[in-house]
Protein backbone atom coordinates (compact mmCIF):
# COMPACT_ATOMS: atom_id res chain seq x y z
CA UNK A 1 107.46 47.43 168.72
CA UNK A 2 104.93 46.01 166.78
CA UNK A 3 104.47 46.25 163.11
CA UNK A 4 101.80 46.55 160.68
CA UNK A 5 102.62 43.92 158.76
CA UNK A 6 103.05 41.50 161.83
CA UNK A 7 99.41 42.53 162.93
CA UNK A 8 98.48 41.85 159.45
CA UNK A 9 99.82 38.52 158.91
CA UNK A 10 98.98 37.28 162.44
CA UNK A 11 95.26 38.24 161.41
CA UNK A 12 95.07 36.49 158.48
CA UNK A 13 96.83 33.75 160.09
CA UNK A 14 93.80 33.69 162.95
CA UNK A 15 91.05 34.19 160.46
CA UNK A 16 91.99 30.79 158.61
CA UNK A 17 93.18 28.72 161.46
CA UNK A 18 89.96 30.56 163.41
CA UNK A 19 92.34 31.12 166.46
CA UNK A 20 90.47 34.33 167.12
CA UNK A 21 91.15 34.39 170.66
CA UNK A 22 94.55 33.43 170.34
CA UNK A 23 95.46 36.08 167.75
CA UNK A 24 93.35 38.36 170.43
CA UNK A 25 95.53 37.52 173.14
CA UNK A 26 98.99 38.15 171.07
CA UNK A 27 97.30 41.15 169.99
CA UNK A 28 96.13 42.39 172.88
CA UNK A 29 99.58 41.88 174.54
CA UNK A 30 101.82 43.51 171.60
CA UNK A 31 100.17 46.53 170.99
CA UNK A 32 99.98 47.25 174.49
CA UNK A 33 102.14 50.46 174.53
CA UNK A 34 101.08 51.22 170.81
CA UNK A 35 100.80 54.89 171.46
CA UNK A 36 104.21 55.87 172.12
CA UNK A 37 104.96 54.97 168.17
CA UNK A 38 105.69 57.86 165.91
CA UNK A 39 103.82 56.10 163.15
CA UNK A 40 100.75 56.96 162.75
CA UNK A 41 99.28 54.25 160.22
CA UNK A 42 100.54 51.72 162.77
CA UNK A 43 98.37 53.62 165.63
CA UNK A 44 95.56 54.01 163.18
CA UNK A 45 95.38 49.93 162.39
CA UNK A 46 95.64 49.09 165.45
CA UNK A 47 92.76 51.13 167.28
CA UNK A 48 90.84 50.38 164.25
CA UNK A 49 91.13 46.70 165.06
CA UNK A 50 90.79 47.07 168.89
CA UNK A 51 87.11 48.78 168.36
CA UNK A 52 86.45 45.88 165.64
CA UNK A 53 87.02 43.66 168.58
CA UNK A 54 85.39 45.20 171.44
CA UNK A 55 82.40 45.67 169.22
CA UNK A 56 82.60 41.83 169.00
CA UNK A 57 82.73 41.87 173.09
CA UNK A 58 80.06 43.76 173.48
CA UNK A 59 77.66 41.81 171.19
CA UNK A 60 77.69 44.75 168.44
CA UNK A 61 79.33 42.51 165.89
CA UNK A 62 78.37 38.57 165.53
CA UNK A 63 80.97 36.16 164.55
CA UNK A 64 80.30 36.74 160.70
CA UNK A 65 80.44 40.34 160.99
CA UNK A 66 83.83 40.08 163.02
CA UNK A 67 85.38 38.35 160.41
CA UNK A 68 84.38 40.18 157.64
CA UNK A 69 85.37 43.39 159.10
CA UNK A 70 88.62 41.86 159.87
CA UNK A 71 89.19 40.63 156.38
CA UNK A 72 89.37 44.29 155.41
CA UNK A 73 92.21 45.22 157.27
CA UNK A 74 94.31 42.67 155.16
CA UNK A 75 94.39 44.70 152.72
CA UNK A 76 92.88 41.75 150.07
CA UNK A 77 90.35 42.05 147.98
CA UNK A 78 88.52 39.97 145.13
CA UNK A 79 87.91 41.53 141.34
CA UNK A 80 84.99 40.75 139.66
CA UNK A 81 85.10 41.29 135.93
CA UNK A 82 81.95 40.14 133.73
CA UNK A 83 82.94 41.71 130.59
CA UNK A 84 84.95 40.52 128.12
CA UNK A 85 89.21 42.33 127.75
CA UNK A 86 88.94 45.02 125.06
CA UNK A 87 88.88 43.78 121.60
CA UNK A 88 89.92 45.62 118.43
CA UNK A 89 88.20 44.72 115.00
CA UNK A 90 90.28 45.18 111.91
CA UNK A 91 89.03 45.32 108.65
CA UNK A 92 91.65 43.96 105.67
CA UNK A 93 91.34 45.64 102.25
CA UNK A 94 88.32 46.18 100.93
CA UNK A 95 86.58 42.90 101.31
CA UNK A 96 84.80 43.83 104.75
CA UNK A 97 87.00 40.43 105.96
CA UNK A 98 87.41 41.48 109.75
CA UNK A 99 89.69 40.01 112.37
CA UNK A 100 88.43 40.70 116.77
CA UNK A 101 91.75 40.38 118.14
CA UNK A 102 91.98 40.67 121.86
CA UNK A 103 94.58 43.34 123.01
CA UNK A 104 95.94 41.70 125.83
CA UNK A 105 96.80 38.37 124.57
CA UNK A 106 97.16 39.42 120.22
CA UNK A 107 95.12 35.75 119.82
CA UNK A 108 92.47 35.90 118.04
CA UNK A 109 89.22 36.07 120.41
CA UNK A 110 85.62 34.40 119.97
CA UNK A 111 84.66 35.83 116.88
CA UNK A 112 80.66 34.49 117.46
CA UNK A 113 80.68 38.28 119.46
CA UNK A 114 78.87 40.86 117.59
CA UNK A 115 81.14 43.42 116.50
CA UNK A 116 80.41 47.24 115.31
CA UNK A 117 83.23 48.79 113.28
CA UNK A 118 82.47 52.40 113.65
């Protein structure tokens, strides 16, 4: 029987190379009999997928729209972070001399920030 992480690496292998037809074939072909598995995250993926694609058939979904859709069932996504890692401002003695220090790394960070010591 198919897996999950067969489907899933056979996708991602289709949506680089652009083999869509090709991985639709094997696909097609291998998850055949799909619904005499016991698991149901396997049964869930692949109907998923099979309406992605017949959407595509049927002129529902364009191209762009496939693919993107299809990208989500890998399971991969992209983090965007703007703002800067936590920083911690210490303040040594009584001189008001501070020190930003970023927590993740214990370098010292870009000190041209504005810091508030509350």
């Amino acid at each position: 029987m198919i897996s999950e992480k067969e489907i899933r690496n056979n996708l991602a292998e289709a949506l680089v190379s652009g083999q869509m037809d090709e991985f639709e074939d094997w696909f097609v072909a291998e998850s055949w009999n799909v619904h005499r598995s016991q698991n149901v995250s396997l049964q869930k993926l692949v109907y998923a997928l099979e309406l992605r694609l017949a959407e595509y058939s049927s002129g529902h979904l364009d191209e762009a729209a496939l693919r993107e859709e299809l990208r989500g069932f890998l399971g991969v996504g992209s983090l965007n972070i703007e703002a800067p890692p936590p920083s911690v401002v210490v303040q040594s003695g009584s001189s008001l001399t501070t020190s930003v220090y970023q927590d993740w790394k214990r370098q010292p960070a870009d000190t041209s920030r504005e810091a508030v010591i509350v």
